[in-house]
C-alpha atoms as a PDB file:
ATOM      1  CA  UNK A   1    -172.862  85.010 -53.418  1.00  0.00           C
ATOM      2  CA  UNK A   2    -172.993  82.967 -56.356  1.00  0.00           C
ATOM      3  CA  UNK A   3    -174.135  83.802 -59.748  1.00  0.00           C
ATOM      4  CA  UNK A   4    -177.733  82.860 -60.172  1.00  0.00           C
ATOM      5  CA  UNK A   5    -178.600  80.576 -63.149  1.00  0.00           C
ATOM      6  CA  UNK A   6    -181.154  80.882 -65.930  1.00  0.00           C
ATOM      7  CA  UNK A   7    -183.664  77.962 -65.326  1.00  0.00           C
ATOM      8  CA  UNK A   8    -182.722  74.818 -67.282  1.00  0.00           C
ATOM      9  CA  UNK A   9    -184.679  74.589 -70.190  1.00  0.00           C
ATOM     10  CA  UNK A  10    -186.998  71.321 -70.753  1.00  0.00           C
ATOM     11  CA  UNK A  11    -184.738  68.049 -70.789  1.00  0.00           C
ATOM     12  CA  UNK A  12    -185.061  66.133 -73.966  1.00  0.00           C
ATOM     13  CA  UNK A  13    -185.521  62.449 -72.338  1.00  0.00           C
ATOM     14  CA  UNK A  14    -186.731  61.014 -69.169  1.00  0.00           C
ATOM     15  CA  UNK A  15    -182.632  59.880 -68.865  1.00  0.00           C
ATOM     16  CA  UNK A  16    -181.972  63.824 -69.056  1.00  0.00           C
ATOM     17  CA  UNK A  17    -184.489  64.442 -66.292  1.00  0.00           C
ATOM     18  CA  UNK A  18    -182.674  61.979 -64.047  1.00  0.00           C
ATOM     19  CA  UNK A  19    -179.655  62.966 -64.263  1.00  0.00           C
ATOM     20  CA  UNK A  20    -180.477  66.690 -63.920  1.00  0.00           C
ATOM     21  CA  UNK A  21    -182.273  65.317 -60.979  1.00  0.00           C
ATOM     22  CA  UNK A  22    -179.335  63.077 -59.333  1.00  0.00           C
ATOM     23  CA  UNK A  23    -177.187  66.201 -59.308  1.00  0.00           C
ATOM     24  CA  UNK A  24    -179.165  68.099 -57.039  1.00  0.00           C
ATOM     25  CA  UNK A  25    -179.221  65.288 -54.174  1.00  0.00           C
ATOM     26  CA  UNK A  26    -177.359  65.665 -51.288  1.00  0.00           C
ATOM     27  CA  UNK A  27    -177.946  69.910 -51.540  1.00  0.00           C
ATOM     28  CA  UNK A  28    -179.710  71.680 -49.713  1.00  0.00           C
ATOM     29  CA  UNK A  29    -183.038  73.616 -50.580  1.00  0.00           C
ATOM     30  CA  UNK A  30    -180.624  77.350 -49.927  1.00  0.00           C
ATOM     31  CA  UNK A  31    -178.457  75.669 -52.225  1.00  0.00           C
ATOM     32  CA  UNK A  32    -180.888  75.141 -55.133  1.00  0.00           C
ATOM     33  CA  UNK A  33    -182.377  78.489 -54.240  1.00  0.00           C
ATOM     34  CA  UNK A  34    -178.820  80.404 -54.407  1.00  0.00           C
ATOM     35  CA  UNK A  35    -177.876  78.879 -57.343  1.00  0.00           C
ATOM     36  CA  UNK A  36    -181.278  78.941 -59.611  1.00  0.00           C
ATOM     37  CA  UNK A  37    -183.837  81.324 -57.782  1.00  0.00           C
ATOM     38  CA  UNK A  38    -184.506  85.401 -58.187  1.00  0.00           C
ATOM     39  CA  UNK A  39    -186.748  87.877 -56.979  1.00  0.00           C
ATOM     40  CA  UNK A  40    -188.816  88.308 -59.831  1.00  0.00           C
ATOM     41  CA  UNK A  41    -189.317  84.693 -60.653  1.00  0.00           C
ATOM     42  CA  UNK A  42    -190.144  83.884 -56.815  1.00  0.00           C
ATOM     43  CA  UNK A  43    -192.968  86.915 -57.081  1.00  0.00           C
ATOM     44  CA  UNK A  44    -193.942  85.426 -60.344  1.00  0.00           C
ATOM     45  CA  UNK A  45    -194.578  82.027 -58.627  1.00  0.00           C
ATOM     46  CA  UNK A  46    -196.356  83.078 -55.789  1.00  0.00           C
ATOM     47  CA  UNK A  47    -199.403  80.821 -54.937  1.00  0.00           C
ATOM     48  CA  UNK A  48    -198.887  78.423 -57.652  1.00  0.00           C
ATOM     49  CA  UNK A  49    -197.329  75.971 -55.612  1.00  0.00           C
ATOM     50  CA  UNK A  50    -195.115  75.641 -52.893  1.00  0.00           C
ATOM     51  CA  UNK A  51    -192.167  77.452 -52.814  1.00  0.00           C
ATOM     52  CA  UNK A  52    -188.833  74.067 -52.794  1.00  0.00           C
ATOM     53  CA  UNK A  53    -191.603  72.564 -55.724  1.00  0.00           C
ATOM     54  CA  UNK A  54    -190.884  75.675 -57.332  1.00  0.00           C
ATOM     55  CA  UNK A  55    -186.859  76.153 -57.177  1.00  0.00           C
ATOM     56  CA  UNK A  56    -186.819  72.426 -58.299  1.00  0.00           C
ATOM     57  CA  UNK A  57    -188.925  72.804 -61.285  1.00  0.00           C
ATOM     58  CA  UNK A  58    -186.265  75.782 -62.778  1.00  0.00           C
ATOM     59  CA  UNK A  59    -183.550  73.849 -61.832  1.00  0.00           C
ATOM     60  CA  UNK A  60    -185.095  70.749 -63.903  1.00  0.00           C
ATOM     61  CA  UNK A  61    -186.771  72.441 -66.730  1.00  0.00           C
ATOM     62  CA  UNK A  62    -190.203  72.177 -66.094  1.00  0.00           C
ATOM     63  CA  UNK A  63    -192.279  74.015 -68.862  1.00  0.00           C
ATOM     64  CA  UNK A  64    -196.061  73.761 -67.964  1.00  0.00           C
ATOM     65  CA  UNK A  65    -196.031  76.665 -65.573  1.00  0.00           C
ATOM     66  CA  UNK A  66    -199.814  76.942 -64.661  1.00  0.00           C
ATOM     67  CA  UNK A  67    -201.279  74.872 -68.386  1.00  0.00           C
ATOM     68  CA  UNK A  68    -203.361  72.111 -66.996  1.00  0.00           C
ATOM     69  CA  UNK A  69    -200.090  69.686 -68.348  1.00  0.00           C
ATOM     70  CA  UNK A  70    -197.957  68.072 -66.539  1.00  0.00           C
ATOM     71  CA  UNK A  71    -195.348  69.510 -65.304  1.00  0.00           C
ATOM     72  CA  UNK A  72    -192.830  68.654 -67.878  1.00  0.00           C
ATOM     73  CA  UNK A  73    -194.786  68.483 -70.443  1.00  0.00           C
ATOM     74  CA  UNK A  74    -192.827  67.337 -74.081  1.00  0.00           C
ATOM     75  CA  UNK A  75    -192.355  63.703 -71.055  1.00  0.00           C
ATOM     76  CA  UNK A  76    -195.805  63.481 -69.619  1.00  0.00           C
ATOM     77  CA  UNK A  77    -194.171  63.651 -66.434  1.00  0.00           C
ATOM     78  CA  UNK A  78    -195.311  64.941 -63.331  1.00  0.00           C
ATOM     79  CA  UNK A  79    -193.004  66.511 -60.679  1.00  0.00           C
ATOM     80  CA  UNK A  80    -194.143  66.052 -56.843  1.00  0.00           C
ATOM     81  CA  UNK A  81    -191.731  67.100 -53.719  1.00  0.00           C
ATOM     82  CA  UNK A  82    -192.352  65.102 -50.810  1.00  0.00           C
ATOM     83  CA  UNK A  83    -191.094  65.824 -47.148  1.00  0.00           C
ATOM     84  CA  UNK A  84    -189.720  63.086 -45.286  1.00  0.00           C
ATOM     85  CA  UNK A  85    -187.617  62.386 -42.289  1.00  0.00           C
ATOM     86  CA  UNK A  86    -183.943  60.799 -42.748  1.00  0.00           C
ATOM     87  CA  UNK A  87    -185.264  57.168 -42.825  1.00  0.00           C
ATOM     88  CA  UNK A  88    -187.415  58.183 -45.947  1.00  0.00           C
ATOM     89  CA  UNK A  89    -190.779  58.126 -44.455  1.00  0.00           C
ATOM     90  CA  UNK A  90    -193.150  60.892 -45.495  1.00  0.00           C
ATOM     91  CA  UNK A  91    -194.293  63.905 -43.601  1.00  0.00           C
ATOM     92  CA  UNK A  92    -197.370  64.609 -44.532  1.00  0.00           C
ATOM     93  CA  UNK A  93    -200.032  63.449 -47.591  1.00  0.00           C
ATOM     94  CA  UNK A  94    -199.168  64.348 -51.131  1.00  0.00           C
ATOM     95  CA  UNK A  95    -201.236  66.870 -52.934  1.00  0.00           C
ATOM     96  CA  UNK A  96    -202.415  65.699 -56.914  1.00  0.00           C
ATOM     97  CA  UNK A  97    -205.058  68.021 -58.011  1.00  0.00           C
ATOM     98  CA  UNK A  98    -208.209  70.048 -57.359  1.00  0.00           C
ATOM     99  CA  UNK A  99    -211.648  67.723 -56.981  1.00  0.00           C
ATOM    100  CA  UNK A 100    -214.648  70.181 -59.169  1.00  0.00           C
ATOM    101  CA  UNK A 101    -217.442  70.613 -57.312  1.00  0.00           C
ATOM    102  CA  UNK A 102    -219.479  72.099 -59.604  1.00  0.00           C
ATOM    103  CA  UNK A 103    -221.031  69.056 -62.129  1.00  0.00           C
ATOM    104  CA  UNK A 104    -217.336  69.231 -64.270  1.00  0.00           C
ATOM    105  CA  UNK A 105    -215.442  66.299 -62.432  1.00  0.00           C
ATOM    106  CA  UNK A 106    -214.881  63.073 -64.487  1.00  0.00           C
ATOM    107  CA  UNK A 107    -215.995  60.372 -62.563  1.00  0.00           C
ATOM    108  CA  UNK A 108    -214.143  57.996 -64.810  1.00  0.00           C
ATOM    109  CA  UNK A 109    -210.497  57.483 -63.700  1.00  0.00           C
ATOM    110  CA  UNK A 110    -209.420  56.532 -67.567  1.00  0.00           C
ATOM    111  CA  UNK A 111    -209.771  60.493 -68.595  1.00  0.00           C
ATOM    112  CA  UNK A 112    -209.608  62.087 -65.230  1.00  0.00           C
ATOM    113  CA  UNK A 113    -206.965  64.961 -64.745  1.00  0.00           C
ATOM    114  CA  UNK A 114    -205.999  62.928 -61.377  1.00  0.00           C
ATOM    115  CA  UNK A 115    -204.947  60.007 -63.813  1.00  0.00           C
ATOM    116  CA  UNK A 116    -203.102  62.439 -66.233  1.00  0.00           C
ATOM    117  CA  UNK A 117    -201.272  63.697 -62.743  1.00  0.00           C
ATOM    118  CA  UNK A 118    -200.139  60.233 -61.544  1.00  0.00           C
ATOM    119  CA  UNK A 119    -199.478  58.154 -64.644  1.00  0.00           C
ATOM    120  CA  UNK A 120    -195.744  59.074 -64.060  1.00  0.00           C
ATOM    121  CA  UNK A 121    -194.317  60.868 -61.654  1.00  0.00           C
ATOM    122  CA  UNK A 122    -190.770  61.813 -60.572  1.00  0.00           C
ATOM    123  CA  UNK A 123    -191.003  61.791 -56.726  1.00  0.00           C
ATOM    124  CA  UNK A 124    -187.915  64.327 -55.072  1.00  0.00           C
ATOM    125  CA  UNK A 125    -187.500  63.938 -51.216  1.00  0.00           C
ATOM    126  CA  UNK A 126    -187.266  66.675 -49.340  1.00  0.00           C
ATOM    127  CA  UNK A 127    -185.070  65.773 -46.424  1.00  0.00           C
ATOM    128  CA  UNK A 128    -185.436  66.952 -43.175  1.00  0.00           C
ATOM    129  CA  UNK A 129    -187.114  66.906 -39.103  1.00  0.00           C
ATOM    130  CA  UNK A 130    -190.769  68.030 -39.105  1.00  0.00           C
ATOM    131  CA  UNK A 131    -190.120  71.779 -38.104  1.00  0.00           C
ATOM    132  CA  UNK A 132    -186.879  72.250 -39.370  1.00  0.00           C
ATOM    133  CA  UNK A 133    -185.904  75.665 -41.508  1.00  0.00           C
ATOM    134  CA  UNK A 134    -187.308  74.945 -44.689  1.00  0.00           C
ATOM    135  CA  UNK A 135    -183.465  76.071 -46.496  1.00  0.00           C
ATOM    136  CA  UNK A 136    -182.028  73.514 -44.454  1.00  0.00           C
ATOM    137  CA  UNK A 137    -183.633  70.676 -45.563  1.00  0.00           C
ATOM    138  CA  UNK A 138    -181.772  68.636 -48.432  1.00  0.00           C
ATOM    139  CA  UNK A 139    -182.947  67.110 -51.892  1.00  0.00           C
ATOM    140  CA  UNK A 140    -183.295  63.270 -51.529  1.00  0.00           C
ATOM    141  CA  UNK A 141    -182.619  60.849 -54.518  1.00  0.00           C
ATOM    142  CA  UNK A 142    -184.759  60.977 -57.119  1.00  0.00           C
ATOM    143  CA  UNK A 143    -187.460  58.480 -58.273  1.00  0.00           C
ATOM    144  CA  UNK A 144    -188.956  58.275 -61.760  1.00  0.00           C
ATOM    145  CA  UNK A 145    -192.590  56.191 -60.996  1.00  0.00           C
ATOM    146  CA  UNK A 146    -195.532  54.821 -62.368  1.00  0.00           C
ATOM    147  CA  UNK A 147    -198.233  53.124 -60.833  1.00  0.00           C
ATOM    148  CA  UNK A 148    -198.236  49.032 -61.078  1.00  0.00           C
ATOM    149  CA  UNK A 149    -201.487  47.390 -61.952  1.00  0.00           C
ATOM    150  CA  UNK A 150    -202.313  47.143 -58.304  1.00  0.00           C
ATOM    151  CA  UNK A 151    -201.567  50.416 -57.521  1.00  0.00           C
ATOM    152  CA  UNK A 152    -203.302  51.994 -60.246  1.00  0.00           C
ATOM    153  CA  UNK A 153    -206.825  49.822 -59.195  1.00  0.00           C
ATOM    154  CA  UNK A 154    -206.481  51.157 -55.826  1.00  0.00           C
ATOM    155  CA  UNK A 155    -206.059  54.721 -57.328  1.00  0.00           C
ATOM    156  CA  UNK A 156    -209.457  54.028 -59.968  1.00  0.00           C
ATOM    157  CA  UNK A 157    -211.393  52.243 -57.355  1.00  0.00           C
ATOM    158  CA  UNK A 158    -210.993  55.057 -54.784  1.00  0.00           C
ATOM    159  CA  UNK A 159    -210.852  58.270 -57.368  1.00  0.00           C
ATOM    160  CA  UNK A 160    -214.380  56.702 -58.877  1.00  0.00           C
ATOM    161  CA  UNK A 161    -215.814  56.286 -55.487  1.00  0.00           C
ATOM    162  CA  UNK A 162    -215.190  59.322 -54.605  1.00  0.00           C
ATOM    163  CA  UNK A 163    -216.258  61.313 -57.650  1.00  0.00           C
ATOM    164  CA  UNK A 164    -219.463  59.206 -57.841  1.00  0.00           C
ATOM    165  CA  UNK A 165    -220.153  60.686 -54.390  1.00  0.00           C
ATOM    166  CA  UNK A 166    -219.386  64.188 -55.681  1.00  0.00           C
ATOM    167  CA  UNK A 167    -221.410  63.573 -58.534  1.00  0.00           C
ATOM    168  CA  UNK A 168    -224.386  62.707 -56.720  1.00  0.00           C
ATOM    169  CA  UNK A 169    -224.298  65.124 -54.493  1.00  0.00           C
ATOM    170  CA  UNK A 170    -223.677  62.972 -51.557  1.00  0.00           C
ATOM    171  CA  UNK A 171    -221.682  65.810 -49.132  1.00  0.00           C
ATOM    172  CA  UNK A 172    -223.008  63.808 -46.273  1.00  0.00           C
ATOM    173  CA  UNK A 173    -221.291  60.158 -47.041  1.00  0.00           C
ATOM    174  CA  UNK A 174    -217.891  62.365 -48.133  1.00  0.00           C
ATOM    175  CA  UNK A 175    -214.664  61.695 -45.692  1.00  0.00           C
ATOM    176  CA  UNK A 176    -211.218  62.452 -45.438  1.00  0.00           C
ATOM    177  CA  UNK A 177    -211.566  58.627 -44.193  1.00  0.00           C
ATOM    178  CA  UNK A 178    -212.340  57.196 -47.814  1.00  0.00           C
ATOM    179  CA  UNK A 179    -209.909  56.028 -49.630  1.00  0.00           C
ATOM    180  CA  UNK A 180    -207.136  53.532 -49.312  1.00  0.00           C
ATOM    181  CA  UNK A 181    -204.478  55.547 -51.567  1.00  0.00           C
ATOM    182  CA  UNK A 182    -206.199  58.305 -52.604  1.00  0.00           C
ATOM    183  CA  UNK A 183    -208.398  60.580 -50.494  1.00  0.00           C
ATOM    184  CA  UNK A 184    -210.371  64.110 -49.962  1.00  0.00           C
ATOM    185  CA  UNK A 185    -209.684  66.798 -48.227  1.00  0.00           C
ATOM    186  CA  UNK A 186    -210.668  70.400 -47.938  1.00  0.00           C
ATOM    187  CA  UNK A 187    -208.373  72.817 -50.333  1.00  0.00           C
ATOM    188  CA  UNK A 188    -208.646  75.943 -48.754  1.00  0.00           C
ATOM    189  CA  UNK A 189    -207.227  78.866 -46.307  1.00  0.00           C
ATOM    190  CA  UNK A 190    -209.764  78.587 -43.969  1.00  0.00           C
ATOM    191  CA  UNK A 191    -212.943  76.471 -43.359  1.00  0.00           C
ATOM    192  CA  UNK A 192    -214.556  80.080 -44.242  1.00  0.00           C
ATOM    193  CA  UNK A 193    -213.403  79.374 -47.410  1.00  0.00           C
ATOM    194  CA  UNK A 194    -216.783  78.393 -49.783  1.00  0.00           C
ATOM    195  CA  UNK A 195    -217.918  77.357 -52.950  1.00  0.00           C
ATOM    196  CA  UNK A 196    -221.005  76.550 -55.092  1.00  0.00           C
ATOM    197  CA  UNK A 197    -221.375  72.730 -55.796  1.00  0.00           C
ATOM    198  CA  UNK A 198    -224.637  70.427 -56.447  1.00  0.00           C
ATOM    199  CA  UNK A 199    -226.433  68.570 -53.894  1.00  0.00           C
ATOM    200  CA  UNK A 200    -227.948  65.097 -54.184  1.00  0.00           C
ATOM    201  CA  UNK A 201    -231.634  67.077 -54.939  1.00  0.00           C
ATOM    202  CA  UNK A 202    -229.791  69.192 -57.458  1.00  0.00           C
ATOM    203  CA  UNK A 203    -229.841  72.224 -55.821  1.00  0.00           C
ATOM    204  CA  UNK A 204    -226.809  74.598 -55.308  1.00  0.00           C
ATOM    205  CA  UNK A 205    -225.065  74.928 -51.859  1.00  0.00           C
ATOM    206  CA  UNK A 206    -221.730  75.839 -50.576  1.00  0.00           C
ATOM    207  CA  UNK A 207    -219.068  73.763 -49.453  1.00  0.00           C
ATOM    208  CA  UNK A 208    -214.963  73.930 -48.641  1.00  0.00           C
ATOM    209  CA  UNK A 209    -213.257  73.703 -51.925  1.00  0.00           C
ATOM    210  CA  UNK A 210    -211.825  70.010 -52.123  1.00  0.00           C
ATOM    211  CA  UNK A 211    -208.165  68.371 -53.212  1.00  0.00           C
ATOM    212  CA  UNK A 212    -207.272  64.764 -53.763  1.00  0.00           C
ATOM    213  CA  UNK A 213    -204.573  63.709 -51.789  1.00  0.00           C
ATOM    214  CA  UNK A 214    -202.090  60.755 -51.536  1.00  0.00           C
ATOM    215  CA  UNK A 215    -202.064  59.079 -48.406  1.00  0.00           C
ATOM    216  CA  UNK A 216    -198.358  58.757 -46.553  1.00  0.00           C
ATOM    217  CA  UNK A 217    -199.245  54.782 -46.433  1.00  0.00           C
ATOM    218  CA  UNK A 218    -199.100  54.932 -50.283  1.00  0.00           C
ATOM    219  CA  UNK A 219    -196.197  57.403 -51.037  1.00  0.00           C
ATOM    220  CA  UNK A 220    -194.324  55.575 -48.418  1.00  0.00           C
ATOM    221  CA  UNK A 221    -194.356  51.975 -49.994  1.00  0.00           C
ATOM    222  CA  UNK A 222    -193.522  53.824 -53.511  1.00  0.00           C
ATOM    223  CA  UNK A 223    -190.161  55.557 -51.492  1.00  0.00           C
ATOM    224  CA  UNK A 224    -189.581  51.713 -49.681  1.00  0.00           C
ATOM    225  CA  UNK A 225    -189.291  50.552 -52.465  1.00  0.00           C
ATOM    226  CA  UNK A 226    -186.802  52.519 -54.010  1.00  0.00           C
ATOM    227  CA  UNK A 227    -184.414  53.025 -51.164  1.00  0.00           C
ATOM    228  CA  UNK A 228    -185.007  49.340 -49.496  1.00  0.00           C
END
């Protein structure tokens, strides 16, 4: 077995980043985990985030850990694994951050943490069939992104309908179904799952805890782009 390494420590540029991150495509997720992953670390990690999101951020030098940053922090940049098959198209929708329920959310996109999450991002594909072993899977090219001026009204037009509705109290008008880049959806490990939040008569109730998501339609043109 090879000699585990120390995680990097924070690149100095975004041009460090990329690099760090062009050397890791083509492995595979045991690879990454042989060569930067331990025991401790992975205990120390559990139910953060995912567990490839994870090995990649020590083998890049993410620094945030669990501060409300991003995840490289000194760069203001974001780091978001995304699953896709072998012609690049996503898996599944792309998690960005927890939606408050309880009166905190900013319902203006300008100082929302869901604007701080996506204002740029370095997607890493995740390479594999839906099903397959998650070791087996292999990193994908990197890509260093940040939202044009159409994408970024999509993402404030939906994020401020959506937290108006949250605001409000409007539970009943909420749906995944909102949302032409960014949506809602329940964050939670079971629909038993419950917390306080404000109706529209401002009276506490429970609901499912709730995430915005990126839809596949979105992440998908970003990835198109990139690879052609």
């Amino acid at each position: 077995m090879a000699r585990r390494r120390p995680p990097e420590p924070p690149p100095a540029d975004e041009a460090e980043l990329v690099h760090r991150a062009r050397t890791l495509a083509g492995r595979t997720v045991a690879w990454v985990a042989e060569t930067f992953d331990d025991e401790q670390r992975a205990l120390e990690r559990a139910g953060r985030k995912g567990r490839t999101g994870a090995l990649l951020e020590a083998a890049l030098g993410a620094d945030a850990s669990t501060r409300a940053e991003p995840d490289f922090s000194g760069l203001g940049i974001e780091l978001k694994t995304i699953p896709v098959d072998a012609s690049a198209k996503p898996l599944e929708t792309t998690w960005v951050c927890t939606a408050p329920v309880d009166g905190s959310l900013e319902t203006s996109w300008d100082v929302s943490w869901a604007r701080r999450k996506l204002r740029r991002v370095l997607w890493i594909p995740i390479v594999g069939a839906r099903g397959a072993e998650p070791d087996a899977k292999v990193v994908g090219g990197p890509v260093l992104w940040s939202p044009s001026p159409d994408e970024e009204a999509t993402l404030r037009r939906d994020y401020e309908e959506l937290a108006e509705l949250i605001a409000t109290g409007r539970w009943d008008l909420l749906s995944g179904k909102l949302g032409d880049a960014l949506h809602l959806r329940p964050k939670a490990a079971s629909s038993r799952d419950l917390t306080p939040a404000l109706n529209e008569d401002g009276e506490w109730i429970e609901v499912n805890p709730r995430g915005f998501y990126l839809r596949r339609s979105f992440t998908a043109a970003i990835l198109q782009r990139a690879f052609g």
